[in-house]
C-alpha atoms as a PDB file:
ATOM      1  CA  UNK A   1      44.528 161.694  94.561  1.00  0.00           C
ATOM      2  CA  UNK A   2      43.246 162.439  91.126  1.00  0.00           C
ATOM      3  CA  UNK A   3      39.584 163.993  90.755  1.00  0.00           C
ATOM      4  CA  UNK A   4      36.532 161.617  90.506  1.00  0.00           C
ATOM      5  CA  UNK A   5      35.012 161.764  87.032  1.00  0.00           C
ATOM      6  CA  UNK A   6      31.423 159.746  86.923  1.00  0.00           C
ATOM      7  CA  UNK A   7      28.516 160.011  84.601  1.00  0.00           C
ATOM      8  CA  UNK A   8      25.295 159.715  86.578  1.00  0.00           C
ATOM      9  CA  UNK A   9      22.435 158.094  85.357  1.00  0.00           C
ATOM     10  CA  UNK A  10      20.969 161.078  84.703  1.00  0.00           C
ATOM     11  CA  UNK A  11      23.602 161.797  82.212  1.00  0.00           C
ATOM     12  CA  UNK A  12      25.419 164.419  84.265  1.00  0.00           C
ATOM     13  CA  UNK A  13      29.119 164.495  84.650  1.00  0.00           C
ATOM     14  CA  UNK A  14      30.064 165.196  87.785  1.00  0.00           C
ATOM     15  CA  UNK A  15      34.048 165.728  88.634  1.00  0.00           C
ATOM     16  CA  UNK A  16      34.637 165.708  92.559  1.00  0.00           C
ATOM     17  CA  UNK A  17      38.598 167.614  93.520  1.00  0.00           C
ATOM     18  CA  UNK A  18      39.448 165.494  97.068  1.00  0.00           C
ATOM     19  CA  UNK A  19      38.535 168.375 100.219  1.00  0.00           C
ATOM     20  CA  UNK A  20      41.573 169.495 102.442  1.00  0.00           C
ATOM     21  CA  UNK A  21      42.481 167.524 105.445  1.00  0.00           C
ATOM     22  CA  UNK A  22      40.938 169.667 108.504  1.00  0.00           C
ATOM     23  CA  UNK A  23      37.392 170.113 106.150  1.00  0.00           C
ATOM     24  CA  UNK A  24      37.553 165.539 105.261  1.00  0.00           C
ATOM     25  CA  UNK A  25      38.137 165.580 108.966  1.00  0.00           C
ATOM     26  CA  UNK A  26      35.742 167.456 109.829  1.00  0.00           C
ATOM     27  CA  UNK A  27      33.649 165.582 107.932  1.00  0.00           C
ATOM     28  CA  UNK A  28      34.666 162.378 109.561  1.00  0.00           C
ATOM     29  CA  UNK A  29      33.728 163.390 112.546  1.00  0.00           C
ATOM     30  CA  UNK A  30      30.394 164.549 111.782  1.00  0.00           C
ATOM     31  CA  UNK A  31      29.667 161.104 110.117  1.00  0.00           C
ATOM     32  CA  UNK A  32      30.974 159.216 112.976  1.00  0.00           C
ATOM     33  CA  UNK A  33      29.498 161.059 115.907  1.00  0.00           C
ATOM     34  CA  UNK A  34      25.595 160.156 113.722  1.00  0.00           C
ATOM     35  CA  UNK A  35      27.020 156.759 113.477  1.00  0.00           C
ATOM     36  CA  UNK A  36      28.187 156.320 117.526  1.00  0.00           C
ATOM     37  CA  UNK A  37      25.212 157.781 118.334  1.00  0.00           C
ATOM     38  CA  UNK A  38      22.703 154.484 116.316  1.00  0.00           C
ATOM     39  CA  UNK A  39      22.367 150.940 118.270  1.00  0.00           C
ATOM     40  CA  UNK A  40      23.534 148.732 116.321  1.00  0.00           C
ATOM     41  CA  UNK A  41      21.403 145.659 116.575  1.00  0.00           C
ATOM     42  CA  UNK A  42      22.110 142.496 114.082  1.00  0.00           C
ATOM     43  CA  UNK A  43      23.391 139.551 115.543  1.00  0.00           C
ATOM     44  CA  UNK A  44      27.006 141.383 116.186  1.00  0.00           C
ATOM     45  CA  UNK A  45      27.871 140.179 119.178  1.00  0.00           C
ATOM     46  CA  UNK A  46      27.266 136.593 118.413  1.00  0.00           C
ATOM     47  CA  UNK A  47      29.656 136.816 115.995  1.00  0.00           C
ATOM     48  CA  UNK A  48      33.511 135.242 116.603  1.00  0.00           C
ATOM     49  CA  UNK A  49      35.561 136.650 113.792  1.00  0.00           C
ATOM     50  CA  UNK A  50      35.549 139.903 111.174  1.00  0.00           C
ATOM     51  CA  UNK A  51      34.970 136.984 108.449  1.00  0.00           C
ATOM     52  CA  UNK A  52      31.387 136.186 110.321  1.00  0.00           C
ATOM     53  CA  UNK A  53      31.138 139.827 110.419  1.00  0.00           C
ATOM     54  CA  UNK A  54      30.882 140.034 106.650  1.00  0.00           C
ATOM     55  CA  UNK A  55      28.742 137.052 106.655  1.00  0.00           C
ATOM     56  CA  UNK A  56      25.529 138.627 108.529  1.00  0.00           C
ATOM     57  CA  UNK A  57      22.350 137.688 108.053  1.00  0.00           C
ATOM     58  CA  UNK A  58      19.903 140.305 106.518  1.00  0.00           C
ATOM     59  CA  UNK A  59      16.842 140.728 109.060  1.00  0.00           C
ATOM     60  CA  UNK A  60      14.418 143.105 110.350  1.00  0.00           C
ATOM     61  CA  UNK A  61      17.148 144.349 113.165  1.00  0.00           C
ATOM     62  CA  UNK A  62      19.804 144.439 110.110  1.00  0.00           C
ATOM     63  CA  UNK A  63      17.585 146.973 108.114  1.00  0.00           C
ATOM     64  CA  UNK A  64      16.340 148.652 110.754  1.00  0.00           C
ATOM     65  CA  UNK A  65      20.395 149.470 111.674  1.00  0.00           C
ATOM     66  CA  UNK A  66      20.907 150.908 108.284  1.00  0.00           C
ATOM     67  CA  UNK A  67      17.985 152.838 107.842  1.00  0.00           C
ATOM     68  CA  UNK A  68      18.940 154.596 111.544  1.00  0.00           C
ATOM     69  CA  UNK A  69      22.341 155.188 110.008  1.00  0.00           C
ATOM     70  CA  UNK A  70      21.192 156.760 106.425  1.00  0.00           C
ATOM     71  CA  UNK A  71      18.605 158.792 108.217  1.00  0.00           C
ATOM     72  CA  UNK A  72      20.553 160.048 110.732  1.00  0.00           C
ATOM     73  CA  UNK A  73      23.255 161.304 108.037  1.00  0.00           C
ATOM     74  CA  UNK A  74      20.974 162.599 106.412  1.00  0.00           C
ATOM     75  CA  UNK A  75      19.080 164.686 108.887  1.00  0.00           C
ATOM     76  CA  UNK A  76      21.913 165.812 110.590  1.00  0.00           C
ATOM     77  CA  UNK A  77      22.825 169.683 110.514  1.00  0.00           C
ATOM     78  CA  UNK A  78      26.275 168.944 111.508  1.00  0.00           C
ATOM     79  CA  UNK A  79      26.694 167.013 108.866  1.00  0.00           C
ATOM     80  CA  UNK A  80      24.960 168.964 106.306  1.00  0.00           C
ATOM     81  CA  UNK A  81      27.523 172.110 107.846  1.00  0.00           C
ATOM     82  CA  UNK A  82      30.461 169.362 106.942  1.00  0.00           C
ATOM     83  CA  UNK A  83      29.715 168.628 104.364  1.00  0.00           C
ATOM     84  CA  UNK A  84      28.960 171.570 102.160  1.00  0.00           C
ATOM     85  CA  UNK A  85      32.410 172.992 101.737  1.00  0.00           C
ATOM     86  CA  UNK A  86      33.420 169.505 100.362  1.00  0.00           C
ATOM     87  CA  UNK A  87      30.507 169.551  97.633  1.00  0.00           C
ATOM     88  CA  UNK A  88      31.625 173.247  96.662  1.00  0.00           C
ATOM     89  CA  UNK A  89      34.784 171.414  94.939  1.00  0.00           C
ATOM     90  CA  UNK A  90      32.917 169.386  92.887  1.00  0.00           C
ATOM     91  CA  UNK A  91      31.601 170.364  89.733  1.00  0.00           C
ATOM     92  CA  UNK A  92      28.114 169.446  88.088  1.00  0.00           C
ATOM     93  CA  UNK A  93      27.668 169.940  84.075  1.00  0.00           C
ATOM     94  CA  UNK A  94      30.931 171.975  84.820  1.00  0.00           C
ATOM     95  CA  UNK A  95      29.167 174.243  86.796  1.00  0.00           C
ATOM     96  CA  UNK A  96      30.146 174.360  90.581  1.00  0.00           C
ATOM     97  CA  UNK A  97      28.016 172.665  92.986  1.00  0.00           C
ATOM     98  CA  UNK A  98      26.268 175.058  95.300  1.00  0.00           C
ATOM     99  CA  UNK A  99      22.976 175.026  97.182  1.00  0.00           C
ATOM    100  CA  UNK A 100      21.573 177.562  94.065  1.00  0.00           C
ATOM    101  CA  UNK A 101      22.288 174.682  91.809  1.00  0.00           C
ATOM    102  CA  UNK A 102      19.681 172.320  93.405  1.00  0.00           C
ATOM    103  CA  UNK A 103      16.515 174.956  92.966  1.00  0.00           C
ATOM    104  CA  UNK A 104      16.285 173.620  89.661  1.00  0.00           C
ATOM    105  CA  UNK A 105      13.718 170.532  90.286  1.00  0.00           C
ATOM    106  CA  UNK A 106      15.576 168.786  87.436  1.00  0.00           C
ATOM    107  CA  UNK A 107      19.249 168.737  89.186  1.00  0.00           C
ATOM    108  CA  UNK A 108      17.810 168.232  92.295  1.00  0.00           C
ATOM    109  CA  UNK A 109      16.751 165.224  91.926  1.00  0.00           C
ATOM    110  CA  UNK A 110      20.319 164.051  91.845  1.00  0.00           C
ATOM    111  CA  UNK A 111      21.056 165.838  95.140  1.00  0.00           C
ATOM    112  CA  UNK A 112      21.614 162.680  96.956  1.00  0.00           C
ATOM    113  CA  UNK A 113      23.485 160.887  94.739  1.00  0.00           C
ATOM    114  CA  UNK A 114      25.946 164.027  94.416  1.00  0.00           C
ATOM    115  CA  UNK A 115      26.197 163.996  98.427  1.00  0.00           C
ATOM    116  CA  UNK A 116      26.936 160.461  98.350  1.00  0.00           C
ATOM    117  CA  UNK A 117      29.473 160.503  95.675  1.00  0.00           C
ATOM    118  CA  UNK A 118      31.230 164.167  97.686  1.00  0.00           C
ATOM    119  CA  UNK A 119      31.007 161.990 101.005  1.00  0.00           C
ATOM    120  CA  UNK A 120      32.159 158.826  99.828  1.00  0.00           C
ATOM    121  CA  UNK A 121      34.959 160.337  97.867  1.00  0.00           C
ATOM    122  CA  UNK A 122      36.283 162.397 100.640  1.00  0.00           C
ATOM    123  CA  UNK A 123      36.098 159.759 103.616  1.00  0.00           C
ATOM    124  CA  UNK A 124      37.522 156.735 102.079  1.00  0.00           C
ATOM    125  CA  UNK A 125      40.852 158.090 102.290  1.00  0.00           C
ATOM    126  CA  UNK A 126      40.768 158.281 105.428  1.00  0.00           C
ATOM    127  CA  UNK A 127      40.023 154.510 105.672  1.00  0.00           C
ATOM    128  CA  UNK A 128      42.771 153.400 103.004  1.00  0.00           C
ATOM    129  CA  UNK A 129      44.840 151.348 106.159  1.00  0.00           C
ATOM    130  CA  UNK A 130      42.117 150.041 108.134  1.00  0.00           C
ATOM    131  CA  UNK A 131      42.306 146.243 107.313  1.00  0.00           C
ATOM    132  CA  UNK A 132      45.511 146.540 108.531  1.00  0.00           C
ATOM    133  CA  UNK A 133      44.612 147.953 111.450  1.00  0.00           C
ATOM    134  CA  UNK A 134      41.629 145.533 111.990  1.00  0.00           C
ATOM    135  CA  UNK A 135      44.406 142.653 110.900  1.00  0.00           C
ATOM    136  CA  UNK A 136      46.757 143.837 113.793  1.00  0.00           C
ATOM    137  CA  UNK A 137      43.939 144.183 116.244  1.00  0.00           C
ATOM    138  CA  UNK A 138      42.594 141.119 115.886  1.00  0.00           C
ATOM    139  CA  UNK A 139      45.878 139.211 116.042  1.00  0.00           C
ATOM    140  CA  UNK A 140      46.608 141.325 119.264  1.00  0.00           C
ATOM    141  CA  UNK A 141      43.433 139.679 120.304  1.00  0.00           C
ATOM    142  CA  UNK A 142      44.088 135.799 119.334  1.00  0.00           C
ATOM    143  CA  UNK A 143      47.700 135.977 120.716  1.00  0.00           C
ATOM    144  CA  UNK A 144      45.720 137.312 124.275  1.00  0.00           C
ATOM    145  CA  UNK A 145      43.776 134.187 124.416  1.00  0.00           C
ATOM    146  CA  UNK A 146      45.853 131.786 123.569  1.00  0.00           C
END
């Protein structure tokens, strides 16, 4: 997978190298033991198909979901642990990203949008086949009703 070049919008360049398997995965799991542990409240279970999935209705319970999900990402120490090693690939103004970087108020305010970009970049690999998995699971299901 070839590195992730982006201009932010504060005009840095920031150039992300993909993390090894075992420190994506551990990764992952971090973000998916925050994510098991949020109630997920927004109509879900009324819902017959992964199309009416994508279909939701933004409300109250909706937002309230996501901001449980951001926050506990974001305050988690496991995930902070995780995710570090991942960020230390990625360079900022060519400079490697460390936690030293960030004292300086004027890169830190991109701090967030640097751990999104590190995340993002190093999870979605993991998720290249999931429609297909979904796809196959879901046909399991029809052909078990009918």
């Amino acid at each position: 997978m070839a590195n992730l070049k982006k201009t932010l919008d504060s005009g840095a360049e920031l150039d992300i190298t993909l993390a090894s398997f075992a420190e994506g995965n551990k990764l992952l799991k971090a973000i998916m033991k925050e994510i098991e542990a949020v109630k997920i409240s927004s109509g879900l279970s009324q819902q017959k198909s992964f199309k009416d999935f994508l279909n939701i209705d933004v409300n109250d319970d909706t937002i309230n979901t996501i901001k449980n999900i951001v926050s506990g990402i974001l305050s988690s120490d496991a995930v902070e642990e995780a995710l570090w090693p991942c960020m230390s690939r990625a360079t900022y103004n060519s400079k490697r990203v460390t936690r030293d970087l960030f004292e300086d108020e004027e890169i830190r305010k991109d701090y967030l949008i640097v751990a999104k970009e590190v995340l993002f970049y190093n999870l979605l690999p993991f998720f290249g086949n999931l429609a297909s998995l979904l796809k196959n699971t879901q046909a399991k299901v029809t052909d078990t009703q009918k």
